[in-house]
C-alpha atoms as a PDB file:
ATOM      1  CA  UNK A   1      -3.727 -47.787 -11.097  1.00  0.00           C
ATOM      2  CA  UNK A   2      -0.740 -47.923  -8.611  1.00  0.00           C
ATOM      3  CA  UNK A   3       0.056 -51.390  -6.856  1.00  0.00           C
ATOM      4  CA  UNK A   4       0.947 -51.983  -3.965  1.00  0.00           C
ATOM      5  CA  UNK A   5       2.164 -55.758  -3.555  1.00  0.00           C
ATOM      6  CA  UNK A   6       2.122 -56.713  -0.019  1.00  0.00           C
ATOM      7  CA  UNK A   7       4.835 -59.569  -0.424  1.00  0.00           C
ATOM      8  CA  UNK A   8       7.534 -57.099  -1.087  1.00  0.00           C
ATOM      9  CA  UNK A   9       6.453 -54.300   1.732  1.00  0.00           C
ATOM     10  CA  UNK A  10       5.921 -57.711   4.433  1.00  0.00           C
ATOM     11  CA  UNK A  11      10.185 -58.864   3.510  1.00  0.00           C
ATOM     12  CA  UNK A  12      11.054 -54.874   3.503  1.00  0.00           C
ATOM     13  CA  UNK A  13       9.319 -54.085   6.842  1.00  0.00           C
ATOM     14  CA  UNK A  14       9.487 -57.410   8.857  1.00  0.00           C
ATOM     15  CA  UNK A  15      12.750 -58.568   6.798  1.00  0.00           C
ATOM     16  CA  UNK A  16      11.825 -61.966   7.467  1.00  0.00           C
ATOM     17  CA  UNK A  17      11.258 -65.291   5.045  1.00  0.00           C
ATOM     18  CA  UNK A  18       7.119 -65.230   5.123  1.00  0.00           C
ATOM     19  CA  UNK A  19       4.785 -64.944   3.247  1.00  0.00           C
ATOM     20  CA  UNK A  20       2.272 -65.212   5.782  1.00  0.00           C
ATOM     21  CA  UNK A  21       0.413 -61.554   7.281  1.00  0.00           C
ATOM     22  CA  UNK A  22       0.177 -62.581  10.637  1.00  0.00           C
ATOM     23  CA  UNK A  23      -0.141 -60.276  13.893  1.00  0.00           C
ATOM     24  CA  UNK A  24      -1.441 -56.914  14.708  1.00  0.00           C
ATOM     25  CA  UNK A  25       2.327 -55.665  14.769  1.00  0.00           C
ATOM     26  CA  UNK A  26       3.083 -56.988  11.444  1.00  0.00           C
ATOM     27  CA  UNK A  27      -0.313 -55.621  10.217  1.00  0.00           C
ATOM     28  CA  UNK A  28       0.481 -52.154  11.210  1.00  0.00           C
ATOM     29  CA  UNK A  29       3.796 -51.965   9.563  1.00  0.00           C
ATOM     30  CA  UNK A  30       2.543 -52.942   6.119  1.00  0.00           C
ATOM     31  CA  UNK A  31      -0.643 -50.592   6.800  1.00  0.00           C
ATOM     32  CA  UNK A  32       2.080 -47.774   7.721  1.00  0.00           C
ATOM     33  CA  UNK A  33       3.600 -48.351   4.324  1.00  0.00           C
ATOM     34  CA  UNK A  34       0.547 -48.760   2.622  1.00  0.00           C
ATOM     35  CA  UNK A  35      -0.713 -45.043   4.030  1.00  0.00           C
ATOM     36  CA  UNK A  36       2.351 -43.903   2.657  1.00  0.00           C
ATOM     37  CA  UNK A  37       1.752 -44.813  -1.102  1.00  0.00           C
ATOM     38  CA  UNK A  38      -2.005 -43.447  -1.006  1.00  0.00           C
ATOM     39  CA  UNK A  39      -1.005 -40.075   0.395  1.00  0.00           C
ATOM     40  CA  UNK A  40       1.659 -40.056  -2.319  1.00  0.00           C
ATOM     41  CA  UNK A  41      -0.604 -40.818  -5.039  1.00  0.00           C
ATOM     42  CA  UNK A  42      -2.944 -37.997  -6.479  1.00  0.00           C
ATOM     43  CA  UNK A  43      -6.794 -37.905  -6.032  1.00  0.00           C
ATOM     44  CA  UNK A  44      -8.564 -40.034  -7.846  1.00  0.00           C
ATOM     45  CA  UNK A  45      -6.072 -42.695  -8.144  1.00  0.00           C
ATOM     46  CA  UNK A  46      -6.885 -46.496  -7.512  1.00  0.00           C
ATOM     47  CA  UNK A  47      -4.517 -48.641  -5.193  1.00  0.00           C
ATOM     48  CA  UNK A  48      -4.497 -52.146  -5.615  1.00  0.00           C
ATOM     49  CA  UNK A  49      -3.024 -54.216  -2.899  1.00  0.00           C
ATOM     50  CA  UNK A  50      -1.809 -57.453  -4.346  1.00  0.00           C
ATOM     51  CA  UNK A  51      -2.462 -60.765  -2.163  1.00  0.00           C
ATOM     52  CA  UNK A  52      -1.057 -62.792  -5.059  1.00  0.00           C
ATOM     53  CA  UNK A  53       2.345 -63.664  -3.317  1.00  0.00           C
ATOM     54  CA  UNK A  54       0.651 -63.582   0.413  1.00  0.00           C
ATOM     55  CA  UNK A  55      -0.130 -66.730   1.766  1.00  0.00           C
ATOM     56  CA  UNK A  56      -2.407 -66.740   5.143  1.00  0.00           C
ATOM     57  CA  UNK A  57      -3.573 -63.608   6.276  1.00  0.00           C
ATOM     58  CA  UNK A  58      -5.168 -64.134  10.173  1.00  0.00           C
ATOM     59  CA  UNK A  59      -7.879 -61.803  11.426  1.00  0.00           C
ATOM     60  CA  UNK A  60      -5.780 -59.696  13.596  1.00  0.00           C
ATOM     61  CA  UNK A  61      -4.024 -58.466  10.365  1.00  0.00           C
ATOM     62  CA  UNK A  62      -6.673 -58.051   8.120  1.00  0.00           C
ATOM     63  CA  UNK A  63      -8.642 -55.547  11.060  1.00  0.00           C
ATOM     64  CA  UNK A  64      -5.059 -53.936  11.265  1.00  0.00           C
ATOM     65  CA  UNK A  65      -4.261 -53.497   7.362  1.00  0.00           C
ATOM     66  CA  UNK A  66      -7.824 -53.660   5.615  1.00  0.00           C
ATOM     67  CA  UNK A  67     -10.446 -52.583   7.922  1.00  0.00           C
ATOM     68  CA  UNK A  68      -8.653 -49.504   9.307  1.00  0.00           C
ATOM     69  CA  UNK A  69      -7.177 -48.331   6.062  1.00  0.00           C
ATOM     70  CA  UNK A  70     -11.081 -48.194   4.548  1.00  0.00           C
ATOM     71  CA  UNK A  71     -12.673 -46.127   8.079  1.00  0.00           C
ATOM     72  CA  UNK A  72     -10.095 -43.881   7.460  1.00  0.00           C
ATOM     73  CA  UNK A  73     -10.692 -43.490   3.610  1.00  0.00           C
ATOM     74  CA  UNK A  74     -13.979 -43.505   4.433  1.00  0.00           C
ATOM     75  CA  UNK A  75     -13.049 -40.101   7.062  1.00  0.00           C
ATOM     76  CA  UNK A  76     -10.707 -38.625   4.486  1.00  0.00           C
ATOM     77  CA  UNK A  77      -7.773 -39.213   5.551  1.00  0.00           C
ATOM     78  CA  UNK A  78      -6.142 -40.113   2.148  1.00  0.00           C
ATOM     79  CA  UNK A  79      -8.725 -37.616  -0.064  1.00  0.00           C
ATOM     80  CA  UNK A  80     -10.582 -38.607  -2.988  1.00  0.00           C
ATOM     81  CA  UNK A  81      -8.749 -42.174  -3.401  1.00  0.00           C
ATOM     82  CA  UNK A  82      -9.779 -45.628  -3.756  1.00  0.00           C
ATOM     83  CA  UNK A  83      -8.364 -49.279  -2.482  1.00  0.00           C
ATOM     84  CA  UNK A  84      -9.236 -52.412  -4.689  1.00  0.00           C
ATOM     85  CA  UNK A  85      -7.898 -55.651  -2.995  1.00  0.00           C
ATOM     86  CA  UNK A  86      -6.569 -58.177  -5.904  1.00  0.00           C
ATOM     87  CA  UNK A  87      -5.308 -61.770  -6.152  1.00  0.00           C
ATOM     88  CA  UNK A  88      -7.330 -63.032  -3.435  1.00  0.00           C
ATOM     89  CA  UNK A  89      -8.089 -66.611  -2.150  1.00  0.00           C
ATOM     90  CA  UNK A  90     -10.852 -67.665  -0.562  1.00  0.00           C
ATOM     91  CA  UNK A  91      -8.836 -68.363   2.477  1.00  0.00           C
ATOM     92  CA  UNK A  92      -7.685 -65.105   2.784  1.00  0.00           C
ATOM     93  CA  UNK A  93     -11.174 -63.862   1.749  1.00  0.00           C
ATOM     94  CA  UNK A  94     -12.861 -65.531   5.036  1.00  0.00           C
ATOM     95  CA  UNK A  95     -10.728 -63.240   7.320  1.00  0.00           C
ATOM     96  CA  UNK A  96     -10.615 -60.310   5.210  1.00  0.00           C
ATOM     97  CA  UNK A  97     -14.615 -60.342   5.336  1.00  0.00           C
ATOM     98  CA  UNK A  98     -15.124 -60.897   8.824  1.00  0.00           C
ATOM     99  CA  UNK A  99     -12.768 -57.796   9.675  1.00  0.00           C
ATOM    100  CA  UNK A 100     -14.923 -55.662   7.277  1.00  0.00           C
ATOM    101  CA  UNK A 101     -18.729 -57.260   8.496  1.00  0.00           C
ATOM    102  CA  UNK A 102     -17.527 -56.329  12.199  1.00  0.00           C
ATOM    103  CA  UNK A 103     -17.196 -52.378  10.874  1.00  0.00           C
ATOM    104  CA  UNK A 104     -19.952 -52.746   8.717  1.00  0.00           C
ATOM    105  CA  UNK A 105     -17.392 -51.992   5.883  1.00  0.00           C
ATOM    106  CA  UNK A 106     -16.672 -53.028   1.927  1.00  0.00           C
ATOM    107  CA  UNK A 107     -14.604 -53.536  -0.240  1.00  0.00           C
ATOM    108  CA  UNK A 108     -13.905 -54.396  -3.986  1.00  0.00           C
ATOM    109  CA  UNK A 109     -12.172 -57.597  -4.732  1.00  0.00           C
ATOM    110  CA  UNK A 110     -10.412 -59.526  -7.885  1.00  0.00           C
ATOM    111  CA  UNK A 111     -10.268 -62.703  -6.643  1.00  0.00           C
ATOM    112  CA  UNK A 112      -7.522 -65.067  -8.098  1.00  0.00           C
ATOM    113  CA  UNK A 113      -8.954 -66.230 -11.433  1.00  0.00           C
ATOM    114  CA  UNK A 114     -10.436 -63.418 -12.099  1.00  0.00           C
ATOM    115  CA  UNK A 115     -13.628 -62.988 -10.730  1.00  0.00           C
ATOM    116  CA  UNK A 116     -14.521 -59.591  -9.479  1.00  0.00           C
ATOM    117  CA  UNK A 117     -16.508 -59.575  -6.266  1.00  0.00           C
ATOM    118  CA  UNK A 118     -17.637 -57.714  -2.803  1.00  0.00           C
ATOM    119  CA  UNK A 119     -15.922 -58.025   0.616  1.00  0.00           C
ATOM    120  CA  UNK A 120     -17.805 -57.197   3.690  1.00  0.00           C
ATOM    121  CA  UNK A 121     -21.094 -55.411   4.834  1.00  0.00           C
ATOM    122  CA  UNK A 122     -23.403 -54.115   1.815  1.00  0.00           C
ATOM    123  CA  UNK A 123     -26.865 -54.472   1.731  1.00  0.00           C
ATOM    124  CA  UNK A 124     -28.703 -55.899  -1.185  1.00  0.00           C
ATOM    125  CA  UNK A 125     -29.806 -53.090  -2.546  1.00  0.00           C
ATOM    126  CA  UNK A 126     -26.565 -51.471  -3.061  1.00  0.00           C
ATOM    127  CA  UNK A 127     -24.965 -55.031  -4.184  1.00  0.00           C
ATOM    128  CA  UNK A 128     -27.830 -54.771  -6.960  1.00  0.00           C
ATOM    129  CA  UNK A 129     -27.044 -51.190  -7.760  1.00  0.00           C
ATOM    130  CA  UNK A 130     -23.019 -52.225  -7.902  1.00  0.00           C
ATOM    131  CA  UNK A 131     -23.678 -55.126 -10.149  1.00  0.00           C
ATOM    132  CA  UNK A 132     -25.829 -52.791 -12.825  1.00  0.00           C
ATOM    133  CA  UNK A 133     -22.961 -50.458 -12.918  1.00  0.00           C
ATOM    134  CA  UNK A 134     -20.030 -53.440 -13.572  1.00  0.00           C
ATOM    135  CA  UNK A 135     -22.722 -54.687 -16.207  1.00  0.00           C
ATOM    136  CA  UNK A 136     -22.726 -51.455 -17.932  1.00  0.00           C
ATOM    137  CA  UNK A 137     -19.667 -50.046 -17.195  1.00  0.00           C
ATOM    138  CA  UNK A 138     -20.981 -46.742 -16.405  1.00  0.00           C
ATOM    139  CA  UNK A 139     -23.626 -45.305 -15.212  1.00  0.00           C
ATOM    140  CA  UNK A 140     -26.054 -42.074 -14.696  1.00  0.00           C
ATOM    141  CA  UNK A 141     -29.039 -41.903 -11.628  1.00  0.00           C
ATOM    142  CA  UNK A 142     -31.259 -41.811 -14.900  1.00  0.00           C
ATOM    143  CA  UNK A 143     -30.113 -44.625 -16.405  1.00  0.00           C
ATOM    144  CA  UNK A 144     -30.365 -46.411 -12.848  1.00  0.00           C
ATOM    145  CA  UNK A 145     -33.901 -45.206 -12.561  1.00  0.00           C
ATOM    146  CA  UNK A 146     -34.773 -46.529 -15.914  1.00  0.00           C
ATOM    147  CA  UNK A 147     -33.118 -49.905 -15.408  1.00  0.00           C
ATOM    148  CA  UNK A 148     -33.988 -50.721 -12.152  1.00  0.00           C
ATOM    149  CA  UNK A 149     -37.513 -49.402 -12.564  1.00  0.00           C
ATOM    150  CA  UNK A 150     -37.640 -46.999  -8.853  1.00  0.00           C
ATOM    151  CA  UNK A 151     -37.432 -43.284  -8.901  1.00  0.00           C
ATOM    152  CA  UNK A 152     -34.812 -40.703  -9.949  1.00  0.00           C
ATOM    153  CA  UNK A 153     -34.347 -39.867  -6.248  1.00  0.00           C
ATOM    154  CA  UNK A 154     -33.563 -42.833  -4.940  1.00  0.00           C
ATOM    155  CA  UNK A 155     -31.854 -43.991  -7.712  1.00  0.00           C
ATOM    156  CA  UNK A 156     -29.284 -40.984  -6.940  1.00  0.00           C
ATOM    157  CA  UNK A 157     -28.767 -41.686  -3.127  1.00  0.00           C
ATOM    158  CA  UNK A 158     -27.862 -45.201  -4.042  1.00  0.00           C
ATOM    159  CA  UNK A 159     -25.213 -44.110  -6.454  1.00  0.00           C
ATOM    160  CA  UNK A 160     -23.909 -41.477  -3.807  1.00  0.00           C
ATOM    161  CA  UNK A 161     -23.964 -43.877  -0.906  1.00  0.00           C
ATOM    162  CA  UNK A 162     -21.705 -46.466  -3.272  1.00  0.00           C
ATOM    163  CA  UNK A 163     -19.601 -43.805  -4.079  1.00  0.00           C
ATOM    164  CA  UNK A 164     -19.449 -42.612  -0.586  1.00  0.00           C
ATOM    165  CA  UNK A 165     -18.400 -46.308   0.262  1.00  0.00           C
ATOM    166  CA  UNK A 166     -15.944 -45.814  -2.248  1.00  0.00           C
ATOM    167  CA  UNK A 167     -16.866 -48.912  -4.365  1.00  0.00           C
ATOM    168  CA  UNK A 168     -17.014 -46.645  -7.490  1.00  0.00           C
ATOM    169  CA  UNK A 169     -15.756 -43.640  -8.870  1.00  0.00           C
ATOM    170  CA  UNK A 170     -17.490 -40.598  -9.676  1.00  0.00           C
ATOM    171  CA  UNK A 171     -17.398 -37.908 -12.544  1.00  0.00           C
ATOM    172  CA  UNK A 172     -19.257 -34.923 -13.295  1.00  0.00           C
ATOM    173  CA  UNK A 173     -19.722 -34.759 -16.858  1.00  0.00           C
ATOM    174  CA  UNK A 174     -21.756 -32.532 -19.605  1.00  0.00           C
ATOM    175  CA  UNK A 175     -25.231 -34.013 -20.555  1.00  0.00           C
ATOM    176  CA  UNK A 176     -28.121 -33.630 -22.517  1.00  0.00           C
ATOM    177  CA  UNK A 177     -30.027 -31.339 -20.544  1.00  0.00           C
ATOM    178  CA  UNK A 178     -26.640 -29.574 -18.239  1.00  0.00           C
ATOM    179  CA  UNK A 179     -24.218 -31.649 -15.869  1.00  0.00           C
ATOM    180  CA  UNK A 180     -24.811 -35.187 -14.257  1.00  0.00           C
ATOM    181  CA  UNK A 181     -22.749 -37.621 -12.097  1.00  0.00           C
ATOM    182  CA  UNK A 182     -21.611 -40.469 -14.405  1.00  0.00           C
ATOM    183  CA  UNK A 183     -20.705 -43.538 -11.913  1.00  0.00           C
ATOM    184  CA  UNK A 184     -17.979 -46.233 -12.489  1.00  0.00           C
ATOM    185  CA  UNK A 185     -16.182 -49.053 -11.653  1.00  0.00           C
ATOM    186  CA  UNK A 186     -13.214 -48.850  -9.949  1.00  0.00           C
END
C-alpha cells in the first residue's frame, strides 16, 4: 500500500502554513498530485490518502479531491487501482460523505482510532455483503450464498458490483471444482 499524505502535497502545492483543504483551487492541485501517484503505481495497488495531519476539509474540496478522483476510477482512468481514505475525523467525514451521497459514490474509510467504515452512497444490501467479507477476510460467491442464505447468482452480482465500486479487491484463484473469484478487503 502506497500513501499518499495530503499534509505534505497541500505545503508542496499551495506552499502555505495550513493545514486546512479549503477551496476548489486548492482541491484540484492536491487531486492533480494525487492522479499523479495512482498512474505511477502498478495495477492492483491500494492508495491511501492520509487525513491524519489535515485539519478541516470544506465541501468544495472534498467534491474536487474525493468525489472526482473515485468517478474517474470508477471510468478507468487510473486502471485496476484502489483509494482507501485513512485518519479521518468525523468532521472531515460529514463533508467527505455529502460530496460522495451527491454522486451516489463510496468509499472505504479508517477513521482515526481505528475503526474501519463506509463513506457515501451504498445500499444495504451491499453494506451487508461488505461487512461479511471484512468479517471473513475473504470471500467466494459460494461462500456468500451459503452465509447469507440467497442464491449463487445473486450472491455473485453483489460481489461484482462491490468490486466494481472498488470497495474490494478481486482475484481469480484455483478451486475445488476449476477457477472462482475470491473477494477481499482492501
Amino acid at each position: 500500500m502506497t500513501t499518499c499524505d495530503l499534509y505534505i502535497i497541500l505545503h508542496e502545492e499551495l506552499g502555505r502554513p495550513s493545514s486546512d483543504l479549503v477551496t476548489r483551487q486548492s482541491g484540484q492541485a492536491v487531486r492533480e498530485r494525487i492522479e499523479q501517484a495512482l498512474l505511477n503505481e502498478k495495477d492492483r495497488a491500494v492508495i491511501a490518502l492520509d487525513f491524519s495531519r489535515i485539519g478541516v476539509i470544506d465541501y468544495s474540496c472534498a467534491d474536487e479531491i474525493i468525489a472526482k478522483i473515485i468517478s474517474r476510477l470508477l471510468g478507468g482512468e487510473y486502471g485496476d487501482r484502489y483509494i482507501l481514505l485513512c485518519g479521518i475525523t468525523d468532521n472531515q467525514k460529514e463533508n467527505i460523505e455529502v460530496a460522495l451521497e451527491r454522486k451516489d459514490l463510496a468509499i472505504v474509510a479508517d477513521m482515526r482510532g481505528g475503526k474501519k467504515t463506509i463513506l457515501g452512497s451504498l445500499n444495504n444490501y451491499l453494506r451487508e455483503t461488505l461487512r461479511l467479507i471484512t468479517e471473513q477476510g475473504r470471500l467466494t460467491a459460494r461462500d456468500l450464498a451459503d452465509l447469507a442464505g440467497i442464491g449463487a447468482n445473486t450472491s455473485g452480482t453483489r460481489l461484482l458490483n462491490l468490486h466494481k465500486k472498488r470497495l474490494v479487491m478481486r482475484t481469480e484463484e484455483q478451486g475445488e471444482s476449476g477457477r472462482v473469484w475470491v473477494y477481499t478487503v482492501i
